[in-house]
C-alpha atoms as a PDB file:
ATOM      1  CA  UNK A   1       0.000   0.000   0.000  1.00  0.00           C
ATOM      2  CA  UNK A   2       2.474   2.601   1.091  1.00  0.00           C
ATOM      3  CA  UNK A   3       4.330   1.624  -2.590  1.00  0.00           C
ATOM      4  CA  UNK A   4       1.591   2.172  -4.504  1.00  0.00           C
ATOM      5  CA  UNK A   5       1.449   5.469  -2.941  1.00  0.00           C
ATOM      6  CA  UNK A   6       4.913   6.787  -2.836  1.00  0.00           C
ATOM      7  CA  UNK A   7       4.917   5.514  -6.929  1.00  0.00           C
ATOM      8  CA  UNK A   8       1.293   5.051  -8.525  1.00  0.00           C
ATOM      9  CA  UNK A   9       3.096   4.224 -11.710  1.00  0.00           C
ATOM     10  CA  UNK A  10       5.211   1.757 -10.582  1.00  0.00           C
ATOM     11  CA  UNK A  11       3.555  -1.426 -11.974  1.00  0.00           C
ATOM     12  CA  UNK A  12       5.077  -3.862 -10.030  1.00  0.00           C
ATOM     13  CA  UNK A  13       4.075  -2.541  -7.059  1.00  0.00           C
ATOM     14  CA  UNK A  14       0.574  -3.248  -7.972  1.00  0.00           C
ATOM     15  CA  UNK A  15       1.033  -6.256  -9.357  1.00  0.00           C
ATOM     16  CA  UNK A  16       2.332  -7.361  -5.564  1.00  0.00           C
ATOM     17  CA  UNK A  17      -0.486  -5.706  -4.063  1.00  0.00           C
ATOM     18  CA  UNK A  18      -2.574  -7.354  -6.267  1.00  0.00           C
ATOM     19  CA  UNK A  19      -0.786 -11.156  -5.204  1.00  0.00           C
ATOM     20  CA  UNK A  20      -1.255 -10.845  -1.764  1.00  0.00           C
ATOM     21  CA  UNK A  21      -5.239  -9.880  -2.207  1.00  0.00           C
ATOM     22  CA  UNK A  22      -5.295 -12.595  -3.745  1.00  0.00           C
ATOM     23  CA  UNK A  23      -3.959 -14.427  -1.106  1.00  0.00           C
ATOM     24  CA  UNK A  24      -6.069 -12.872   1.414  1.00  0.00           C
ATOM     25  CA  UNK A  25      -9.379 -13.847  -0.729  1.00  0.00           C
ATOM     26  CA  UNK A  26      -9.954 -10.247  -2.302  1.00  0.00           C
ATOM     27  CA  UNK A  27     -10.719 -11.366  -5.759  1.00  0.00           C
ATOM     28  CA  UNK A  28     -12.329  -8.218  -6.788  1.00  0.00           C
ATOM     29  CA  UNK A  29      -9.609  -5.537  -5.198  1.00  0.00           C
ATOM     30  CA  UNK A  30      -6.576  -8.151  -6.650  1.00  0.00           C
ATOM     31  CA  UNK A  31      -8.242  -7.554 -10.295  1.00  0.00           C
ATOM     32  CA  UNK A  32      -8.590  -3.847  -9.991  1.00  0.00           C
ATOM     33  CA  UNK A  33      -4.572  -3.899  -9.109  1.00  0.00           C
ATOM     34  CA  UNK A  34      -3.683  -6.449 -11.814  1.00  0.00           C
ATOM     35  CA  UNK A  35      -6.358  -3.561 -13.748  1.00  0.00           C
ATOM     36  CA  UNK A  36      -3.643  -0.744 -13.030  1.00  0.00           C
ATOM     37  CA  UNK A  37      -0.843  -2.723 -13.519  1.00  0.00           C
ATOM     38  CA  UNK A  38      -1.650  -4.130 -16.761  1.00  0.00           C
ATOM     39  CA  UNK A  39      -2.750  -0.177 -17.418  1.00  0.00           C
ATOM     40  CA  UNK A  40       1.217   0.665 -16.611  1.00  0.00           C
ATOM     41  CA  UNK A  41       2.474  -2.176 -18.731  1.00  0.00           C
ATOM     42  CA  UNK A  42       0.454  -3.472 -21.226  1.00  0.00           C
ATOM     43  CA  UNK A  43       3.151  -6.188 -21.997  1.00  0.00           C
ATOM     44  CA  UNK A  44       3.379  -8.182 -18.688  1.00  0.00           C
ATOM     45  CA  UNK A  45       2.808 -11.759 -19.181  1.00  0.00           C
ATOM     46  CA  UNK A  46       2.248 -12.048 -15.258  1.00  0.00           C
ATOM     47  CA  UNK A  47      -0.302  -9.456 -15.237  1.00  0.00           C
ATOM     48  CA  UNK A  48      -2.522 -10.881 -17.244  1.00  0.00           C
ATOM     49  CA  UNK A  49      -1.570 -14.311 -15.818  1.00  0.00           C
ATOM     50  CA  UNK A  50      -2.409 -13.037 -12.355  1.00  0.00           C
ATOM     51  CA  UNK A  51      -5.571 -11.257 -13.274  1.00  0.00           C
ATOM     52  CA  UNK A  52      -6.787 -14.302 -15.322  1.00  0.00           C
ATOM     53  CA  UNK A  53      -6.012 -16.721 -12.567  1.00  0.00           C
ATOM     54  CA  UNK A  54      -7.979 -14.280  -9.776  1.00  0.00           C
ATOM     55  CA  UNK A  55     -10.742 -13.731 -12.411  1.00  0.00           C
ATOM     56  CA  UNK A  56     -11.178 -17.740 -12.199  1.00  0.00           C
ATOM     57  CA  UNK A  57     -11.105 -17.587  -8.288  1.00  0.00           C
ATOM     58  CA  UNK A  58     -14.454 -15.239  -9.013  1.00  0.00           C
ATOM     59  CA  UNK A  59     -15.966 -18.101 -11.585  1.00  0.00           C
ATOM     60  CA  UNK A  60     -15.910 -15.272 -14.555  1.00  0.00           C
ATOM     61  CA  UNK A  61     -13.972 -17.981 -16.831  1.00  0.00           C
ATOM     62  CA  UNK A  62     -14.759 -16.196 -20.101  1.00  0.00           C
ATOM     63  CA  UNK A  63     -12.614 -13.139 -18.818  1.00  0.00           C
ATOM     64  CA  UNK A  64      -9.756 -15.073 -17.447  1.00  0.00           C
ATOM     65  CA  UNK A  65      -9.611 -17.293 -20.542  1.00  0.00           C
ATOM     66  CA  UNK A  66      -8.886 -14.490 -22.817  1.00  0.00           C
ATOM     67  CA  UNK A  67      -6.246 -12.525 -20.128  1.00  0.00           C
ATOM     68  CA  UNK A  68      -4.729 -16.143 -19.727  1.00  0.00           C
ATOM     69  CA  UNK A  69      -4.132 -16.393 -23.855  1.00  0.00           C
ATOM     70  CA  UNK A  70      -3.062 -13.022 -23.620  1.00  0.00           C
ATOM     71  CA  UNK A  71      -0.338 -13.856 -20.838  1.00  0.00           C
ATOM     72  CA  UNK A  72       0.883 -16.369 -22.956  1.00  0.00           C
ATOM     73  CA  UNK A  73       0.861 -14.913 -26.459  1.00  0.00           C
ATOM     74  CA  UNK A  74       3.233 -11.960 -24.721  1.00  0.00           C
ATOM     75  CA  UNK A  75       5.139 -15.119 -22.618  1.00  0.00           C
ATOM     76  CA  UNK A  76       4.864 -18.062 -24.186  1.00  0.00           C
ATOM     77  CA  UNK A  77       7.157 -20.071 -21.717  1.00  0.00           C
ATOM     78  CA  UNK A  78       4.790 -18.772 -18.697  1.00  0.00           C
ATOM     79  CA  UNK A  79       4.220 -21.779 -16.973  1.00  0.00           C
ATOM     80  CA  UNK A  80       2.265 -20.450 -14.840  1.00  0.00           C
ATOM     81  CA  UNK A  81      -0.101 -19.261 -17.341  1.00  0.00           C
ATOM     82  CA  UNK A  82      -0.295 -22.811 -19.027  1.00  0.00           C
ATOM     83  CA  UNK A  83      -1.400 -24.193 -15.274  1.00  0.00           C
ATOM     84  CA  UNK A  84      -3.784 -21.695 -14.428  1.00  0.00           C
ATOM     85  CA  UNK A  85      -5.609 -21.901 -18.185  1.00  0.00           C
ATOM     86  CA  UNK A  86      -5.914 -25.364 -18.403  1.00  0.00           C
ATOM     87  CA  UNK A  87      -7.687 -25.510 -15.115  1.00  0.00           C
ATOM     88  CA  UNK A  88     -10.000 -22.621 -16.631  1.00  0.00           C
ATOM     89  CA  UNK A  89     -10.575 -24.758 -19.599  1.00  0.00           C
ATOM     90  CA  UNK A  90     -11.219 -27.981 -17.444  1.00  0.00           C
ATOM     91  CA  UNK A  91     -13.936 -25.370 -15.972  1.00  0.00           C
ATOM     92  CA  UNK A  92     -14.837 -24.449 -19.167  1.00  0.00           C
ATOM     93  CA  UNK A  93     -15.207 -27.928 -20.336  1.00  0.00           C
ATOM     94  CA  UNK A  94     -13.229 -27.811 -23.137  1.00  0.00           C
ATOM     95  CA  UNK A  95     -10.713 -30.937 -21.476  1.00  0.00           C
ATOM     96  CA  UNK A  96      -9.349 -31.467 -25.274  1.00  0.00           C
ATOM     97  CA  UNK A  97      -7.713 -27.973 -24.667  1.00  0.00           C
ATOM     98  CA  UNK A  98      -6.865 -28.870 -20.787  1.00  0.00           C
ATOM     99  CA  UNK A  99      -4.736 -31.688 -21.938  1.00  0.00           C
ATOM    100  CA  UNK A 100      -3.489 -29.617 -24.305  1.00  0.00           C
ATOM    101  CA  UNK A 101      -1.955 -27.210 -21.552  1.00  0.00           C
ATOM    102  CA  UNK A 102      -0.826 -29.496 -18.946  1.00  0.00           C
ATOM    103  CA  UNK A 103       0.911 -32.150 -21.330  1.00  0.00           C
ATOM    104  CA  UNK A 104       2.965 -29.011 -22.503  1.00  0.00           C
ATOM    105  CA  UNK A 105       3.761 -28.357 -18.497  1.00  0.00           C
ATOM    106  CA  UNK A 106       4.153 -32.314 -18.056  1.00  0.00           C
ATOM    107  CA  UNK A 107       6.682 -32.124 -21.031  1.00  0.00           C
ATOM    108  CA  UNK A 108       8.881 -29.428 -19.194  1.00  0.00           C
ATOM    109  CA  UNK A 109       9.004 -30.524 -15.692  1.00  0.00           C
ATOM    110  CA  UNK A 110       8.450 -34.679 -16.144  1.00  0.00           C
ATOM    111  CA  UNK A 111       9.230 -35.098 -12.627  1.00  0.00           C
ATOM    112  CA  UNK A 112       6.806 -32.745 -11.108  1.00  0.00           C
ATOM    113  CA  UNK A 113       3.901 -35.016  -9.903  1.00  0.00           C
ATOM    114  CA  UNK A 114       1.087 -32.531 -10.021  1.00  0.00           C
ATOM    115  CA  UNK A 115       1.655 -31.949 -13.694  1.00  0.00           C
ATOM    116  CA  UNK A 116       1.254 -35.515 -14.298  1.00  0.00           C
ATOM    117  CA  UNK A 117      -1.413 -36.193 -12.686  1.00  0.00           C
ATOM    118  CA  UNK A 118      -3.568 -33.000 -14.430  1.00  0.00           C
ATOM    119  CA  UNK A 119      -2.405 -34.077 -17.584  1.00  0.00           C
ATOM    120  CA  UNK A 120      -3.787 -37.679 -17.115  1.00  0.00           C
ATOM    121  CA  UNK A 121      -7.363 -36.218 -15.306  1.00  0.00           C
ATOM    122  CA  UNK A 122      -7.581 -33.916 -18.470  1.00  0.00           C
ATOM    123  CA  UNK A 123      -7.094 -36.707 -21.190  1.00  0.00           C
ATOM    124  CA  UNK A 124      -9.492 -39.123 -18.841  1.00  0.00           C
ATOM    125  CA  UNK A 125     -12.325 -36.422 -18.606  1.00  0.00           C
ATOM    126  CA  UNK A 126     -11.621 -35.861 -22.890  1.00  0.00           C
ATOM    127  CA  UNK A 127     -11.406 -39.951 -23.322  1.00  0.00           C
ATOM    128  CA  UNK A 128      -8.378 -39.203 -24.813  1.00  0.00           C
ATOM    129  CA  UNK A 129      -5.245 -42.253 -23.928  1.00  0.00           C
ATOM    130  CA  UNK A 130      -2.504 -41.846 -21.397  1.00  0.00           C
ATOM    131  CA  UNK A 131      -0.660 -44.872 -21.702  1.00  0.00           C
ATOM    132  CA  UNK A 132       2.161 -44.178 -19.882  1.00  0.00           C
ATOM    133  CA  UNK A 133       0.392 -42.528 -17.225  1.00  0.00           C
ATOM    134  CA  UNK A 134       0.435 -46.392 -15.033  1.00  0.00           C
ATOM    135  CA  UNK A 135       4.071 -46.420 -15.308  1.00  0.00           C
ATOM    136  CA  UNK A 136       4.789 -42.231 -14.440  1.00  0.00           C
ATOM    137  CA  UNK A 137       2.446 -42.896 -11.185  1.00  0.00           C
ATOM    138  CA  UNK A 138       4.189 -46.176 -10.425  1.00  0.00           C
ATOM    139  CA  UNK A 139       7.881 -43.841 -10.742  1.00  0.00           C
ATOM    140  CA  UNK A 140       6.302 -41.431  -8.005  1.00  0.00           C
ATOM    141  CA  UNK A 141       5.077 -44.286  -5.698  1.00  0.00           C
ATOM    142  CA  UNK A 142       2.573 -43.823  -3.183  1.00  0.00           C
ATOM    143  CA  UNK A 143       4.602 -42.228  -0.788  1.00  0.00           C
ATOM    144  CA  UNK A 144       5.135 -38.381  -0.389  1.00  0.00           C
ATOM    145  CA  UNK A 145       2.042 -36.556  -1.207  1.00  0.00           C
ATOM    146  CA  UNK A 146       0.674 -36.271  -4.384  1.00  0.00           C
ATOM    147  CA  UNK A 147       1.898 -39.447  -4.843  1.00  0.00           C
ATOM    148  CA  UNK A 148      -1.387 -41.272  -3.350  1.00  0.00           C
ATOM    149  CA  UNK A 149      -3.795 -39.044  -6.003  1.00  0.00           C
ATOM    150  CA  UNK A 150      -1.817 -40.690  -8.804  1.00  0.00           C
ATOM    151  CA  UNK A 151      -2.232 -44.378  -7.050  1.00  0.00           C
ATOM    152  CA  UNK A 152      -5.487 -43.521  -6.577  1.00  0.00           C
ATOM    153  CA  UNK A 153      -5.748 -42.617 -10.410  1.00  0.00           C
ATOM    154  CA  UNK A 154      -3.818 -45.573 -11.399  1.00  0.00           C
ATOM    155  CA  UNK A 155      -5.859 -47.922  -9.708  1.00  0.00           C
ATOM    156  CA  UNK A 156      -3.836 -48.701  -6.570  1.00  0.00           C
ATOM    157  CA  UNK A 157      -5.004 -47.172  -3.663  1.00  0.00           C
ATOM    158  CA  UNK A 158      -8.284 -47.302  -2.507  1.00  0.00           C
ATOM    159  CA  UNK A 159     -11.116 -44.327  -2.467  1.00  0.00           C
ATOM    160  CA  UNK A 160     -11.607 -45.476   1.963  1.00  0.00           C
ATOM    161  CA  UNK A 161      -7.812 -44.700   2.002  1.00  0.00           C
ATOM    162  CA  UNK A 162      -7.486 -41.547  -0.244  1.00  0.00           C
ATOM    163  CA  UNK A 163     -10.364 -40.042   1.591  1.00  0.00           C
ATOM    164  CA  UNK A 164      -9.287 -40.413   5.130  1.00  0.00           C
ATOM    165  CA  UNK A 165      -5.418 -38.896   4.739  1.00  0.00           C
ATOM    166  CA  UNK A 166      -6.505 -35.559   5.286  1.00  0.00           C
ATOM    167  CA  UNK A 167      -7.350 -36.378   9.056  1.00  0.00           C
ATOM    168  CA  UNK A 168      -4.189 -37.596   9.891  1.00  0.00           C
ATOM    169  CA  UNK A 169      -2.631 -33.951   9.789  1.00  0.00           C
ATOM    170  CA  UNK A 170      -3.944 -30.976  11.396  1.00  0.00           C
ATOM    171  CA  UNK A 171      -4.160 -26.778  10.863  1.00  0.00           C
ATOM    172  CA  UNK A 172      -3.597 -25.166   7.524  1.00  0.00           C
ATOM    173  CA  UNK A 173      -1.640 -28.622   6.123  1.00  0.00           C
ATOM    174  CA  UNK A 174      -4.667 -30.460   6.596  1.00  0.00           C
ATOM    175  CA  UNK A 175      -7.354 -28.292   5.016  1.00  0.00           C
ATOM    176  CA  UNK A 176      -5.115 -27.551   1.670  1.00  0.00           C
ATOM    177  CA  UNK A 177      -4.871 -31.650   2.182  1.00  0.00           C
ATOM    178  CA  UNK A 178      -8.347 -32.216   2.023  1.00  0.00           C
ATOM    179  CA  UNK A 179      -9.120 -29.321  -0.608  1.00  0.00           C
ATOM    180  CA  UNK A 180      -6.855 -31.905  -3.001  1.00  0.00           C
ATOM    181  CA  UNK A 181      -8.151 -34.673  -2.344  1.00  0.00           C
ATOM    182  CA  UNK A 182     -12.059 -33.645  -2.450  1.00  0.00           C
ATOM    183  CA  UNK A 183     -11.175 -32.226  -5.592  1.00  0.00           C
ATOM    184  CA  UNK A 184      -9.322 -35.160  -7.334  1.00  0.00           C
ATOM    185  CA  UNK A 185     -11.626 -37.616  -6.332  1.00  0.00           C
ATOM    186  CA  UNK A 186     -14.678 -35.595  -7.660  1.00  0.00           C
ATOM    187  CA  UNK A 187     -12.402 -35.420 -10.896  1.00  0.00           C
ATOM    188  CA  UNK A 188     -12.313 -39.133 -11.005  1.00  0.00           C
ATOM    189  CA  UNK A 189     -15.781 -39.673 -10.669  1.00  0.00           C
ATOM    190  CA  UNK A 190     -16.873 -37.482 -13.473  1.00  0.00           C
ATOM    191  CA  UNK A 191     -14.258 -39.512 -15.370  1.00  0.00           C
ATOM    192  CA  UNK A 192     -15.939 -42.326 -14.399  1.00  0.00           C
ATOM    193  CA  UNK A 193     -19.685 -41.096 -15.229  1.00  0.00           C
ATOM    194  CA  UNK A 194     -20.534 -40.554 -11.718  1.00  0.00           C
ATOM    195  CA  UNK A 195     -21.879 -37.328 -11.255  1.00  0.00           C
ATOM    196  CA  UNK A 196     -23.559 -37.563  -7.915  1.00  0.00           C
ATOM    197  CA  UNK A 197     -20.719 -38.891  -6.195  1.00  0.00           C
ATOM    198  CA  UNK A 198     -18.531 -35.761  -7.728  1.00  0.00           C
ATOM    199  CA  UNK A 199     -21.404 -32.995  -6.831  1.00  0.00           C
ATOM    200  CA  UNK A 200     -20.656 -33.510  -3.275  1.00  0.00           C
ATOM    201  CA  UNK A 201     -17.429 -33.953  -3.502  1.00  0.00           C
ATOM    202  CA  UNK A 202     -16.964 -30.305  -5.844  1.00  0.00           C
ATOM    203  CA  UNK A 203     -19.612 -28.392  -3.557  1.00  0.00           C
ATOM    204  CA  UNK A 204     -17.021 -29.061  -0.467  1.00  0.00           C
ATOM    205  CA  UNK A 205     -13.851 -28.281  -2.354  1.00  0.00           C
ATOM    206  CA  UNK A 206     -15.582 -25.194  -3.579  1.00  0.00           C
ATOM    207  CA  UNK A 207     -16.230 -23.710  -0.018  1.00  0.00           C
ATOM    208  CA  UNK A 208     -13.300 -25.121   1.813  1.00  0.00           C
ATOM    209  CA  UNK A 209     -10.320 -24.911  -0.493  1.00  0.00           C
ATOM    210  CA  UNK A 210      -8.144 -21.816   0.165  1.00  0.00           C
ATOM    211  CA  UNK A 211      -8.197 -18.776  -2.137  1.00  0.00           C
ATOM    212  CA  UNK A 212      -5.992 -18.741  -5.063  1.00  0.00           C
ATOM    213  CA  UNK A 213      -6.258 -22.488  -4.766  1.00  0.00           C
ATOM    214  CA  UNK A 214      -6.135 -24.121  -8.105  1.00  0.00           C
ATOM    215  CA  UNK A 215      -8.334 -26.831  -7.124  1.00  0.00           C
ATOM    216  CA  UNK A 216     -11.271 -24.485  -6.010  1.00  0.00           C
ATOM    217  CA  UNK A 217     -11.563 -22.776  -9.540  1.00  0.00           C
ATOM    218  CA  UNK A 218     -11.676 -25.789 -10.679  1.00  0.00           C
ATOM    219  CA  UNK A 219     -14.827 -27.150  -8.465  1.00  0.00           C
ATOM    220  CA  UNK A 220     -16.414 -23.950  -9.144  1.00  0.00           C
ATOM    221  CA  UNK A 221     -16.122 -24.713 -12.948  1.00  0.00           C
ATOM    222  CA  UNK A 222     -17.180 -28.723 -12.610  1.00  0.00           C
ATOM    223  CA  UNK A 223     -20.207 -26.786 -10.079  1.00  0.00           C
ATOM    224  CA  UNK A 224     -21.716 -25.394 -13.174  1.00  0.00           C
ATOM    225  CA  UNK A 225     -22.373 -27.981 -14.768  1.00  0.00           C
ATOM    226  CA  UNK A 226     -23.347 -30.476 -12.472  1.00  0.00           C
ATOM    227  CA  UNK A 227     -27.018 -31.090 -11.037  1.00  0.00           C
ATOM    228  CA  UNK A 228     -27.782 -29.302  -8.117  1.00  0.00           C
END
């Protein structure tokens, strides 16, 4: 605050400001900074990256879809970007396209679990093949987390023992914990053609996961178009 008054035109000072709203759950007051920043620099990938991903915290997809293709046609190595739009597309439905992002993040970071394991929910909800997916999850193991979600995915680890791991922790760690796993299991039962299992499971993710959380655009997407 005191940067943005000492320098108004200093961009990156709003583009901070607008981070840690976002952190705080201020969707609306993180977009008007990302607003001013973009306004000071019209060419900042992470700008529009950051106001895209906030505008899918606030379930406006169309808007964050276009600042998120924006981010990316002015940095087209923002991985960030390529995360935060194919979770806007799994929203969006378009899961062809969400596969389309995270197997480009998958293909730069092979070892980075999470990437994996979007990739292969993204080709499952598009009915698309991921035939190496078995042997990626079986690499990671079951051990450190997310390494049960891709067990779970592959087929070896039960739903009775993905569902209780969140209880074993406590505070913060536990409720980001259980925001991933709500979420990923709701994923696999729309993959599965099991909507009413996966309303549930989104409608908790939704209100419990923490701002700026991936996961809860996400559930907020799969939300609108599941049954009530």
């Amino acid at each position: 605050e005191a940067a943005t008054r000492a320098a108004p035109d200093h961009a990156g000072a709003w583009l901070d400001r607008g981070a840690l709203l976002m952190e705080q759950g201020s969707m609306d007051d993180a977009i008007a900074s990302f607003d001013k920043a973009i306004a000071l620099n019209p060419r900042s990938s992470e700008a529009y990256n950051n106001r895209g991903a906030a505008e899918s915290q606030n379930g406006d997809f169309a808007r964050a879809a276009a600042d998120l293709d924006t981010a990316l046609r002015l940095g087209p190595d923002h991985e960030g970007a390529y995360g935060n739009r194919g979770f806007v597309r799994l929203a969006l439905g378009d899961f062809a396209g969400a596969a389309a992002d995270f197997s480009a993040l998958a293909a730069r970071r092979p070892d980075d679990p999470y990437r994996v394991l979007w990739r292969h929910l993204a080709r499952m909800r598009s009915g698309a093949a991921d035939d190496d997916f078995a042997r990626e999850a079986a690499g990671f193991g079951a051990g450190p987390w997310p390494g049960p979600l891709l067990a779970y995915y592959a087929g070896s680890l039960e739903r009775e023992r993905i569902m209780a791991m969140a209880a074993e922790l406590a505070g913060a760690e536990r409720v980001e914990r259980q925001c991933e796993i709500v979420f990923y299991v709701g994923e696999y039962a729309l993959a599965r053609n099991d909507p009413a299992a996966a309303a549930a499971l989104m409608r908790e993710a939704a209100a419990s996961c923490p701002p700026g959380f991936l996961e809860r655009a996400g559930a907020l997407g799969e939300l609108r178009r599941l049954p009530p």
